[in-house]
N, C-alpha and C. Protein backbone atom coordinates (compact mmCIF):
# COMPACT_ATOMS: atom_id res chain seq x y z
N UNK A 1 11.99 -9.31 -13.23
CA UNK A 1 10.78 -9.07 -12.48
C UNK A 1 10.54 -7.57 -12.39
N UNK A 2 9.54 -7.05 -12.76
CA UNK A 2 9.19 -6.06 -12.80
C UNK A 2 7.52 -5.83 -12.13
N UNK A 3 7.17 -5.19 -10.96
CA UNK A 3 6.03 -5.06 -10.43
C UNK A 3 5.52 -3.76 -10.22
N UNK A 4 4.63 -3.56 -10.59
CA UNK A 4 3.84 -1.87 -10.34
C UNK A 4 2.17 -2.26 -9.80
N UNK A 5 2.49 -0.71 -8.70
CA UNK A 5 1.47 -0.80 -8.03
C UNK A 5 0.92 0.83 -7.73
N UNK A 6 0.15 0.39 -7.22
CA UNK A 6 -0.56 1.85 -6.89
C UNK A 6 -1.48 1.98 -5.92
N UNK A 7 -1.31 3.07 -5.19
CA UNK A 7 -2.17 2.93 -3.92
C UNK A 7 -2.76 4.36 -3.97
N UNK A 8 -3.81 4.41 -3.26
CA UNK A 8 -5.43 5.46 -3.41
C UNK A 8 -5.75 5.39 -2.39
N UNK A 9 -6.46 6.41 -1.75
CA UNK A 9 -7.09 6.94 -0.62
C UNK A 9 -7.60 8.27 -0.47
N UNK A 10 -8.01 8.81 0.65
CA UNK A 10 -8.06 9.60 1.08
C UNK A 10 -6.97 10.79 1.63
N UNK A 11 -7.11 12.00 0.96
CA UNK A 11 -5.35 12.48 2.25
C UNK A 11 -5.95 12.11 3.58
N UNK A 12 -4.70 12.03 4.17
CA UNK A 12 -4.82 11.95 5.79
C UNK A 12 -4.59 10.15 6.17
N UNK A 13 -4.62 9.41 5.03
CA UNK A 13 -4.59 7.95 5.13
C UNK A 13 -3.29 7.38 5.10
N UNK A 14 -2.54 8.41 5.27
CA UNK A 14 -0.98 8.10 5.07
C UNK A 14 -0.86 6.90 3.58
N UNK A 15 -1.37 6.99 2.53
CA UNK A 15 -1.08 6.36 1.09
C UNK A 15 0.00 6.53 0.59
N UNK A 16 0.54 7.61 0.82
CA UNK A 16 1.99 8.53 0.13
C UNK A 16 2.64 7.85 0.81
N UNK A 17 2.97 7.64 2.33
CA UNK A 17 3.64 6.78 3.44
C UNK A 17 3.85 5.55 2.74
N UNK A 18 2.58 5.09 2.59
CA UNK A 18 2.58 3.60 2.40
C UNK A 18 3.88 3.34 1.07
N UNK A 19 3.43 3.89 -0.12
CA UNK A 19 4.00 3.74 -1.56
C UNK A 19 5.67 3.81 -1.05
N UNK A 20 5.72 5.34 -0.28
CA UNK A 20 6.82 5.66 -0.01
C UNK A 20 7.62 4.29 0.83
N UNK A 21 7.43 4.09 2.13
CA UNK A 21 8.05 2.87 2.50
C UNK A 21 8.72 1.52 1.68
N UNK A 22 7.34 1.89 1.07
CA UNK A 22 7.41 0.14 -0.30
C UNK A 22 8.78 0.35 -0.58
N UNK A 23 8.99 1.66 -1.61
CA UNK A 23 9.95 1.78 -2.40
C UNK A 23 11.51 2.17 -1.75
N UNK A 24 11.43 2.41 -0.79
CA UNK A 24 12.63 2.85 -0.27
C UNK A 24 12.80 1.61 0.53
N UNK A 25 11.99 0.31 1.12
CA UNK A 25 12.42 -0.76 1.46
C UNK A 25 12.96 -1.75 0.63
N UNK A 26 12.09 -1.47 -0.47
CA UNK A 26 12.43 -2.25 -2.11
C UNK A 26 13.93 -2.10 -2.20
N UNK A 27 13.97 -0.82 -2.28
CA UNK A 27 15.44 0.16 -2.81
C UNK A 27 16.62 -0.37 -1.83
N UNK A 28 16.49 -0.37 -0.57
CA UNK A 28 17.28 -1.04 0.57
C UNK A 28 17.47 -2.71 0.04
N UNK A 29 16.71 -3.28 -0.33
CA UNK A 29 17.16 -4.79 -0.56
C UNK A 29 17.29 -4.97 -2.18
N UNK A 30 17.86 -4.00 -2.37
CA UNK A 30 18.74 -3.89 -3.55
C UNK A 30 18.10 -3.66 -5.36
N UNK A 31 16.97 -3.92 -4.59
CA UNK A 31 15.63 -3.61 -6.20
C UNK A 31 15.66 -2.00 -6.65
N UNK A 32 15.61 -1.84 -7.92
CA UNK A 32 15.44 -0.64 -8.91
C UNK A 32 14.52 0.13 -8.30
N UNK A 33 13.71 0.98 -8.04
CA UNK A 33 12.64 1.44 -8.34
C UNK A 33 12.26 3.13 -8.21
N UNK A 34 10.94 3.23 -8.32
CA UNK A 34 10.33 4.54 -8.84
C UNK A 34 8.75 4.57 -8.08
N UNK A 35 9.08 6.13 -7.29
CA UNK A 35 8.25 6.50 -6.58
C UNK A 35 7.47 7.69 -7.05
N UNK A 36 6.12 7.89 -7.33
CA UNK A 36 5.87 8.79 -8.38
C UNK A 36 4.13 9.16 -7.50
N UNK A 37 4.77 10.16 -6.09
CA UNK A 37 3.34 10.57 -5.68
C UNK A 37 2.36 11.65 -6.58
N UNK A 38 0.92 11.87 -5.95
CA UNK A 38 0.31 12.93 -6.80
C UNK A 38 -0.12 13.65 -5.70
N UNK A 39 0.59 15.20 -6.40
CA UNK A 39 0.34 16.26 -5.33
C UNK A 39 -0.52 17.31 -6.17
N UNK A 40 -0.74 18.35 -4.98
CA UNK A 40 -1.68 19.36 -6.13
C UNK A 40 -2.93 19.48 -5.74
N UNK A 41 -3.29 20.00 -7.11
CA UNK A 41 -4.72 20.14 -7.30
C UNK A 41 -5.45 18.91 -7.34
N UNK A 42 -5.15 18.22 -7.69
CA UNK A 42 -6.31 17.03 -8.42
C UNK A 42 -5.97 16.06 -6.85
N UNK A 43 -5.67 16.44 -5.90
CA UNK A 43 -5.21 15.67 -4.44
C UNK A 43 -6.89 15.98 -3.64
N UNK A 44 -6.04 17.62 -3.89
CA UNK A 44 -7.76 17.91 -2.60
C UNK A 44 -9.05 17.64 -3.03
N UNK A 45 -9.62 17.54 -1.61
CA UNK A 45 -10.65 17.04 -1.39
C UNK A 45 -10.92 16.15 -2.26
N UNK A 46 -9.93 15.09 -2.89
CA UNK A 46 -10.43 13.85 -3.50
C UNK A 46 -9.24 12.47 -3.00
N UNK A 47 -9.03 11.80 -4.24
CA UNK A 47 -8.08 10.70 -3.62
C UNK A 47 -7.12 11.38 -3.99
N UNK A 48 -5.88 10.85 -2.75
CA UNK A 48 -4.46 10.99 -3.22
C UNK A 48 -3.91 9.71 -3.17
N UNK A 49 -2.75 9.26 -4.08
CA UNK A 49 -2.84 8.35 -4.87
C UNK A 49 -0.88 8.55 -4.88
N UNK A 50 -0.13 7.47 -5.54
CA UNK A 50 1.21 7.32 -5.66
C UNK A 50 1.20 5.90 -6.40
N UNK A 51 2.25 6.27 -6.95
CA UNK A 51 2.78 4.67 -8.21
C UNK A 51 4.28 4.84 -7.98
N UNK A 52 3.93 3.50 -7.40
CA UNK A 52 5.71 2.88 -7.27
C UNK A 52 6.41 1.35 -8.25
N UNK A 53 6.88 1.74 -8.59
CA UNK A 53 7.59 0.62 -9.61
C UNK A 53 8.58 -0.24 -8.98
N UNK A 54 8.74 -1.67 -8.71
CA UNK A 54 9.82 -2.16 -8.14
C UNK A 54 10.25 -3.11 -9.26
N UNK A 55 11.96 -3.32 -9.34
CA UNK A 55 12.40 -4.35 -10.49
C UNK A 55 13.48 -4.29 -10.10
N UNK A 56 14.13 -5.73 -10.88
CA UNK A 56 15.24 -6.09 -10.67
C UNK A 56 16.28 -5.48 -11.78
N UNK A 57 15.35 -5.22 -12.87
CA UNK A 57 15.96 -4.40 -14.08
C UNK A 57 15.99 -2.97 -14.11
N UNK A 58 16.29 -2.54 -15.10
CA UNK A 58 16.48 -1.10 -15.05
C UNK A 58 15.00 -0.36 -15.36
N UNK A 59 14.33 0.68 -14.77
CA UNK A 59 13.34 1.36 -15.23
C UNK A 59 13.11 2.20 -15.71
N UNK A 60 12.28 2.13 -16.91
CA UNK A 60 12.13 3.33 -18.10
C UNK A 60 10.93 3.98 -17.60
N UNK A 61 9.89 4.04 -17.06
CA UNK A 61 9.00 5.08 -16.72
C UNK A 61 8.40 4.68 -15.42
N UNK A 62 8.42 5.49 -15.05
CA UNK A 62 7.81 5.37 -13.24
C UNK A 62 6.20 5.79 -13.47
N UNK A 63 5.30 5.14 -14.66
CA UNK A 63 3.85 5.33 -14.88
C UNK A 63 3.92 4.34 -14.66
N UNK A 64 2.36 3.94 -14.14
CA UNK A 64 1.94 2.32 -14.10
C UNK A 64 -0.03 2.16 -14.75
N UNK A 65 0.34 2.56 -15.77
CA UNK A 65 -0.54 2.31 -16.54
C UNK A 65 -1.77 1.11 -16.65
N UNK A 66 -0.95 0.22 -15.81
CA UNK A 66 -1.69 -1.29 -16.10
C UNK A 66 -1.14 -1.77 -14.69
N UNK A 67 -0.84 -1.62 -13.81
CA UNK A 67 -0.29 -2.26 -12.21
C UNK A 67 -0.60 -3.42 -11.92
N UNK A 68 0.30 -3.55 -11.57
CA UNK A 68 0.26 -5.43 -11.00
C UNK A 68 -0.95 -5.67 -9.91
N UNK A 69 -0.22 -4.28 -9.08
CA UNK A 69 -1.21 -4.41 -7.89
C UNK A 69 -2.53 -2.98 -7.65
N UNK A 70 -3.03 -2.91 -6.80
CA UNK A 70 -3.79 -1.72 -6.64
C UNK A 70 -4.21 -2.06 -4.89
N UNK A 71 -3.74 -0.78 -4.53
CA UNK A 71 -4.21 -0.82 -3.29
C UNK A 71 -5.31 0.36 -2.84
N UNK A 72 -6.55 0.11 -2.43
CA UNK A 72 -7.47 0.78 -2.32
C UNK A 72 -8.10 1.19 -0.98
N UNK A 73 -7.89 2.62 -0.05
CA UNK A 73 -8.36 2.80 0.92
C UNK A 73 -9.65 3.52 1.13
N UNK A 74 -10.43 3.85 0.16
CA UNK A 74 -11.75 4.03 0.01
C UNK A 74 -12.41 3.55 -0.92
N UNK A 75 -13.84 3.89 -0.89
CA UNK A 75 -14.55 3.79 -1.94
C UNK A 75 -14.58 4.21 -3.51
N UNK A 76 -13.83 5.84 -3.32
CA UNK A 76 -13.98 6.60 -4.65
C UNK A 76 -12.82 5.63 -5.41
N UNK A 77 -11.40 5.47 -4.40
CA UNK A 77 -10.52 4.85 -5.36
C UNK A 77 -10.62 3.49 -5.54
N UNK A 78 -11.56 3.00 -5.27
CA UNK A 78 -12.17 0.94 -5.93
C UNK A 78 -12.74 1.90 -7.38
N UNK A 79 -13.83 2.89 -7.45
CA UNK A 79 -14.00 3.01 -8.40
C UNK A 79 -13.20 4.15 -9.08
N UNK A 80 -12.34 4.27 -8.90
CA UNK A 80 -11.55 4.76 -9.75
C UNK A 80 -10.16 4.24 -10.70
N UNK A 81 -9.65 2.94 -9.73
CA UNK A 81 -8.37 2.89 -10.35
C UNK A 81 -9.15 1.01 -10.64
N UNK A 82 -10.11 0.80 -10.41
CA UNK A 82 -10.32 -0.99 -10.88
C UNK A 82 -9.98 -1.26 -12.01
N UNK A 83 -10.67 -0.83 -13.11
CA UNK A 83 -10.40 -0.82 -14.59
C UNK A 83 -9.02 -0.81 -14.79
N UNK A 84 -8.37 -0.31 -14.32
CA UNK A 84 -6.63 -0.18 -14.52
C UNK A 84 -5.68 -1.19 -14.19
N UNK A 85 -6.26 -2.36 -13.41
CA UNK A 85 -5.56 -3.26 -13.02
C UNK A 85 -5.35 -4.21 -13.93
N UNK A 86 -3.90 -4.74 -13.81
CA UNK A 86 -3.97 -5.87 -14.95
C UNK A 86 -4.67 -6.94 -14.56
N UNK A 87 -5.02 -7.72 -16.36
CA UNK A 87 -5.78 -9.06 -15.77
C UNK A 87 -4.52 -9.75 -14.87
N UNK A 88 -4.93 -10.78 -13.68
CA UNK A 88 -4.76 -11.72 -13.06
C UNK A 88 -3.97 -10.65 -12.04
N UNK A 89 -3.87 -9.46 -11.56
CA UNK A 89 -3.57 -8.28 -10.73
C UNK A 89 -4.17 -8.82 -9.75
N UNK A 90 -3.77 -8.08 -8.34
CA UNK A 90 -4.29 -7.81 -7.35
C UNK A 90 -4.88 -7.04 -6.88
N UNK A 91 -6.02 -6.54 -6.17
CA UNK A 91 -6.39 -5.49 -5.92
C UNK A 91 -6.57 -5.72 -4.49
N UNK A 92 -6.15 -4.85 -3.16
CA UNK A 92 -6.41 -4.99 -1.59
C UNK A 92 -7.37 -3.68 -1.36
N UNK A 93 -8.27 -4.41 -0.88
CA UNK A 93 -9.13 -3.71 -0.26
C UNK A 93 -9.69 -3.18 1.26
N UNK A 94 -9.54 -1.75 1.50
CA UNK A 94 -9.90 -1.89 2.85
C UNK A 94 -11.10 -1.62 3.07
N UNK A 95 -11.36 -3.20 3.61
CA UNK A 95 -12.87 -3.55 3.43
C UNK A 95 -13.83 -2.92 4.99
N UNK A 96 -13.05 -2.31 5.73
CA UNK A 96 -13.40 -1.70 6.60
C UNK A 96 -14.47 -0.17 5.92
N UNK A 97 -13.92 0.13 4.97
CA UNK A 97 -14.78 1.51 4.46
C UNK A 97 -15.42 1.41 3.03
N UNK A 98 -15.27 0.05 2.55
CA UNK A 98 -15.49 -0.43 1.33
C UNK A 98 -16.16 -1.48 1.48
N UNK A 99 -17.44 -0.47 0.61
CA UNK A 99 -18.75 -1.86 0.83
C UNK A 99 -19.30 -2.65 -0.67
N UNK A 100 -18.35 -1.76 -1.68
CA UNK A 100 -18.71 -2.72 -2.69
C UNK A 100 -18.06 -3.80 -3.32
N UNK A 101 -18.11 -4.49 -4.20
CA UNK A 101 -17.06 -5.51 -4.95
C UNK A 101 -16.89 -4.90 -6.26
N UNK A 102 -15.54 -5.51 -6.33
CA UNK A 102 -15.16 -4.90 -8.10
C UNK A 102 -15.80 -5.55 -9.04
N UNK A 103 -16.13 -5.23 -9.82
CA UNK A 103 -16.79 -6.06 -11.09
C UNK A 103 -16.19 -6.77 -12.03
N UNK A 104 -14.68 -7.04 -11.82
CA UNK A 104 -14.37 -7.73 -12.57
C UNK A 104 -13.85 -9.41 -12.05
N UNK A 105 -13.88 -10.27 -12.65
CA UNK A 105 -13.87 -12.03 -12.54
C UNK A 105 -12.18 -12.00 -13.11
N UNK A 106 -11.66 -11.09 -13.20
CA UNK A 106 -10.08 -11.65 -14.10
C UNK A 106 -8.61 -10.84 -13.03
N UNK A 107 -9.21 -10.58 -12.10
CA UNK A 107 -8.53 -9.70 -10.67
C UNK A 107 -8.64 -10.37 -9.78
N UNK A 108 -7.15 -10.27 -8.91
CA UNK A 108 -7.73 -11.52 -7.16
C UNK A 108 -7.60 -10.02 -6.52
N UNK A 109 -8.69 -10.28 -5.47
CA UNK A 109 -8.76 -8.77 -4.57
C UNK A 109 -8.88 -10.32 -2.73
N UNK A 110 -8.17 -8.76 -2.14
CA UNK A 110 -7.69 -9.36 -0.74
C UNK A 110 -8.72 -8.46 -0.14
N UNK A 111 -9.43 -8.45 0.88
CA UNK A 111 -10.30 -7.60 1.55
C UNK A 111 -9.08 -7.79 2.95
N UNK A 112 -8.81 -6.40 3.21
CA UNK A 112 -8.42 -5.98 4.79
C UNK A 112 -8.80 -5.32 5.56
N UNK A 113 -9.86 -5.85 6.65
CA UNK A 113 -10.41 -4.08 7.48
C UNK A 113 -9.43 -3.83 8.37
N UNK A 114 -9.18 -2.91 7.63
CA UNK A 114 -7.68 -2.12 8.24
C UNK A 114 -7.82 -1.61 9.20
N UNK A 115 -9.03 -0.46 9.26
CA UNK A 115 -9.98 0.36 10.37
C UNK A 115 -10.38 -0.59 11.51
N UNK A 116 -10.99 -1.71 11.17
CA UNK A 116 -11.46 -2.46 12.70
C UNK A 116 -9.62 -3.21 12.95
N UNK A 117 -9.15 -3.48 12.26
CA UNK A 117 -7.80 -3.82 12.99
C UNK A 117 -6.97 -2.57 13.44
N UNK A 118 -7.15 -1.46 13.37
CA UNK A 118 -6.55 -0.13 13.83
C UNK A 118 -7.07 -0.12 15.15
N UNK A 119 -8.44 -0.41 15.42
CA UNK A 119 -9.47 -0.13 16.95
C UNK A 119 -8.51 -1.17 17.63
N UNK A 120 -8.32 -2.45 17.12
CA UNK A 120 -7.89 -3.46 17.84
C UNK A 120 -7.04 -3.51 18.45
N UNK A 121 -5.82 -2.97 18.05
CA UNK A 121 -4.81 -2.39 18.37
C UNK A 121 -4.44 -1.28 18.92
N UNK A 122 -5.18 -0.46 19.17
CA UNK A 122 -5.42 0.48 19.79
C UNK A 122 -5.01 2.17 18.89
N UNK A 123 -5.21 1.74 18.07
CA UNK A 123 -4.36 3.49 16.86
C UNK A 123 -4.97 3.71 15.39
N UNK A 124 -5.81 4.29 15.58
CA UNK A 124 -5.94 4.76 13.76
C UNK A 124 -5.37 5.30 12.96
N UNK A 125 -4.31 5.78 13.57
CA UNK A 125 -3.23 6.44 12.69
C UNK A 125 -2.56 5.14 12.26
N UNK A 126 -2.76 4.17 12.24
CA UNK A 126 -1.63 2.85 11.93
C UNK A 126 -2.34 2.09 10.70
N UNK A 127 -3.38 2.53 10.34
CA UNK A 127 -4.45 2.24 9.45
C UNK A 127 -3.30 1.70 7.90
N UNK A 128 -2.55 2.57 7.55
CA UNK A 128 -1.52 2.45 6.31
C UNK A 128 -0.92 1.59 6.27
N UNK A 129 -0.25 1.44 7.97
CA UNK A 129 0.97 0.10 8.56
C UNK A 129 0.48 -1.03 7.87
N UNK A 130 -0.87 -0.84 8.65
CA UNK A 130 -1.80 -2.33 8.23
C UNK A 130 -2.12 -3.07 7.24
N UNK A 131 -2.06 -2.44 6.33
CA UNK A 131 -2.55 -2.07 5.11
C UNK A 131 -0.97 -2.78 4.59
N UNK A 132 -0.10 -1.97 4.81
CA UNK A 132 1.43 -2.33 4.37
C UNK A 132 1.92 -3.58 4.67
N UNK A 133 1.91 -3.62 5.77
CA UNK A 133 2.22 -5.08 5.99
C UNK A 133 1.42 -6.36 5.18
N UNK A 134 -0.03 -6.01 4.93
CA UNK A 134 -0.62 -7.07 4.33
C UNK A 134 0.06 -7.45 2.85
N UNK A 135 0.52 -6.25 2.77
CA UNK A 135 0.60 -6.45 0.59
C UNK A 135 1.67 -6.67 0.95
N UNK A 136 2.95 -6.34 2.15
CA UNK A 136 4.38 -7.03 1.69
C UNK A 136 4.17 -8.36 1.90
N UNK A 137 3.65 -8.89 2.50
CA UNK A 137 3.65 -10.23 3.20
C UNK A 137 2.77 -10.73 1.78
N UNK A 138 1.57 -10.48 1.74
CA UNK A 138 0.90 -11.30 0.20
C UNK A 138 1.56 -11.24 -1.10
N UNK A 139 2.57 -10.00 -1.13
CA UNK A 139 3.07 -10.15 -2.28
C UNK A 139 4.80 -10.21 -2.87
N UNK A 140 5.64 -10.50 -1.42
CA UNK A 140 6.75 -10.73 -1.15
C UNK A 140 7.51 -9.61 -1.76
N UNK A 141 7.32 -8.83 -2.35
CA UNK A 141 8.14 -7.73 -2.55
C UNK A 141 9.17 -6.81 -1.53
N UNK A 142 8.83 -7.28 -0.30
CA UNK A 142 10.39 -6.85 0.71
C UNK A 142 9.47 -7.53 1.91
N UNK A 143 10.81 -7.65 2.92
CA UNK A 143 10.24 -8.54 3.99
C UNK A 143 9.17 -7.63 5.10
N UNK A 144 8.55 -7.99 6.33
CA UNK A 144 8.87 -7.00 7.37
C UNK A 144 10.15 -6.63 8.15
N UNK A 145 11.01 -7.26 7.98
CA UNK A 145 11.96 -6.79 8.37
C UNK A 145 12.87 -5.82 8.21
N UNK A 146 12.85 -5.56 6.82
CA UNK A 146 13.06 -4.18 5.60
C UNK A 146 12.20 -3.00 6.05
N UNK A 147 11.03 -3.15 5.93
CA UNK A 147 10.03 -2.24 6.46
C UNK A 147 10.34 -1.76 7.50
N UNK A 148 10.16 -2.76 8.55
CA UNK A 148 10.80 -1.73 10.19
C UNK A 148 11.76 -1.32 10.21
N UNK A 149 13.18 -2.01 9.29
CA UNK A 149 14.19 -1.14 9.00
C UNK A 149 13.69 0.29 7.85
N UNK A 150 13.59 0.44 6.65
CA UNK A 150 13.12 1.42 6.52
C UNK A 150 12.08 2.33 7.33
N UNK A 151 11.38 2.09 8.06
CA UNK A 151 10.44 3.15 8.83
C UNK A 151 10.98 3.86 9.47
N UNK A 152 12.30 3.06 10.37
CA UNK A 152 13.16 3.82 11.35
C UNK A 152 13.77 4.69 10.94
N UNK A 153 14.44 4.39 9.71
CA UNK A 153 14.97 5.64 9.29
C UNK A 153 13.89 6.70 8.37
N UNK A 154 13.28 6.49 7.94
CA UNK A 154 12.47 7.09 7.50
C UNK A 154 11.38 8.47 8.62
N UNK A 155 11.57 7.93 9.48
CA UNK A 155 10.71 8.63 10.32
C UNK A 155 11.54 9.26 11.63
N UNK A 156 13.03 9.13 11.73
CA UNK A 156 13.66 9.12 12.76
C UNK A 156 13.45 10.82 13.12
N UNK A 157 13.23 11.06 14.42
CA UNK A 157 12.71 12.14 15.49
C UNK A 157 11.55 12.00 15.67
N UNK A 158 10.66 10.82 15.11
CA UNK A 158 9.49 10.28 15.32
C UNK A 158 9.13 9.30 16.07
N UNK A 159 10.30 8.75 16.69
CA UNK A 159 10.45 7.30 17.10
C UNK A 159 9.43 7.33 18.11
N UNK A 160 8.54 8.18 18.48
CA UNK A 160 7.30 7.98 19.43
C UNK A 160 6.00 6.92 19.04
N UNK A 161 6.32 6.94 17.40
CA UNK A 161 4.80 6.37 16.83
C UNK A 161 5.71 4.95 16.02
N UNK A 162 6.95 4.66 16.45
CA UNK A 162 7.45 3.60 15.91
C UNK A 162 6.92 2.40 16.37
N UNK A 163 6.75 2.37 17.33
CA UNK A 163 5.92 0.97 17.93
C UNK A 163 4.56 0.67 17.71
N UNK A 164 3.58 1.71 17.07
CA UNK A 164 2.58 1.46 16.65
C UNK A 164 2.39 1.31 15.42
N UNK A 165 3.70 1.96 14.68
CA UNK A 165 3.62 1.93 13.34
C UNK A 165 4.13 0.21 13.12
N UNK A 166 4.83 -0.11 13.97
CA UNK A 166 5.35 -2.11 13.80
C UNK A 166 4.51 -2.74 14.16
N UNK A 167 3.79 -2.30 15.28
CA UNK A 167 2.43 -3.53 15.81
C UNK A 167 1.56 -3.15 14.09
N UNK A 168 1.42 -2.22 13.72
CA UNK A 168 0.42 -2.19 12.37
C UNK A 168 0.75 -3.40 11.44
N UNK A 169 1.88 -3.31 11.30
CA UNK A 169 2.61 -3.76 10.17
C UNK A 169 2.76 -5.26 10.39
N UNK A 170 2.68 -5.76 11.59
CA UNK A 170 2.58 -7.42 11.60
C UNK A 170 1.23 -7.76 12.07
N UNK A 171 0.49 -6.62 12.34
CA UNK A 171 -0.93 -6.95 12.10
C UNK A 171 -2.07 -7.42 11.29
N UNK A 172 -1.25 -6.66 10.01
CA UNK A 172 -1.66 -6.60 8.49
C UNK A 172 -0.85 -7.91 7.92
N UNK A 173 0.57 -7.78 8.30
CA UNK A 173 0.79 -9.58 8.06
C UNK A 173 0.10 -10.56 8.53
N UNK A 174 -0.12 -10.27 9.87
CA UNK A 174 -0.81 -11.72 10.54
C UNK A 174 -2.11 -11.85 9.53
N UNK A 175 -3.32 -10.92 9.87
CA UNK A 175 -4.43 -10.91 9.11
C UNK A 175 -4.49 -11.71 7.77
N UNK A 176 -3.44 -11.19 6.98
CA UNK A 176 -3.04 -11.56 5.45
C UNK A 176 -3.03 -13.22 5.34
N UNK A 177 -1.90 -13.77 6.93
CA UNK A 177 -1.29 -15.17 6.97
C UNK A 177 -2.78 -15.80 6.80
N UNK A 178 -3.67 -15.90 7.74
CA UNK A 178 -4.97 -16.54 8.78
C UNK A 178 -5.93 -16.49 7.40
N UNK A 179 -5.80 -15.68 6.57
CA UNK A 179 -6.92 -15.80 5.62
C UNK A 179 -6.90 -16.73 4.00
């Protein structure tokens, strides 16, 4: 099993977070993988973006040329990374800031308004959680339980925004379950 994905946004959308978690929760329950953010020039003032590779085998390039999945937190990156998805791929959408549909019939896309479930909960900074939790839960690649274990350590002297960062994260599961 070999799965690649890629996630797009805005800076400030915590995307890098997101990819990052994936792979170091992946990595914790014993899967291969490759974390491959984009920094720089080609970041500002546009999307920033990360490709993470998860497998049970060994990995030869941490590109994802063709991704299983695509995770999309604006508009620019629906139209930027759609075309790239493989046929019968996923694409999640946060349909909170995303008002169009992809054009293609050979992609399953998940709509999540991440943003009106951030108000709901009371935190917009949890917008990513939300987001995270939906694609582990739709696409079984590590549990939530991995996740809140990786976050903790991942974020430890942070433990102030840990409880909002977990209400996110089974928010975006629940949402995911109900639909």
């Amino acid at each position: 099993m070999t799965k690649k994905l890629i996630f797009a946004g805005f800076g400030g959308q915590g995307v890098l977070m997101m990819g990052y978690l994936l792979a170091f929760s992946a990595m914790r329950d014993g899967k291969n993988v490759t974390y491959l953010p984009a920094y720089g020039a080609e970041v500002r003032g546009g999307t920033a973006n990360c490709t993470v590779v998860i497998a049970d085998e060994e990995i030869y390039s941490p590109v994802a040329s063709s991704p299983d999945y695509v995770i999309v937190m604006n508009k620019p990156s629906l139209k930027r990374y759609e075309g790239m998805v493989a046929s019968k791929g996923t694409m999640f959408i946060n349909s909170s800031l995303v008002d169009i549909e992809p054009n293609r019939s050979d992609i399953n896309v998940v709509k999540i308004p991440v943003n009106d479930i951030a108000k709901e909960i009371g935190s917009d900074k949890a917008i990513n959680m939300i987001m995270l939790g939906a694609v582990a839960t739709k696409t079984g690649l590590t549990t939530l339980e991995s996740l809140e274990s990786a976050l903790r350590e991942v974020t430890k002297g942070k433990e102030k925004f840990m409880e909002i960062n977990k209400k996110g994260l089974l928010a975006g599961a629940e949402y995911v379950k109900r639909s």
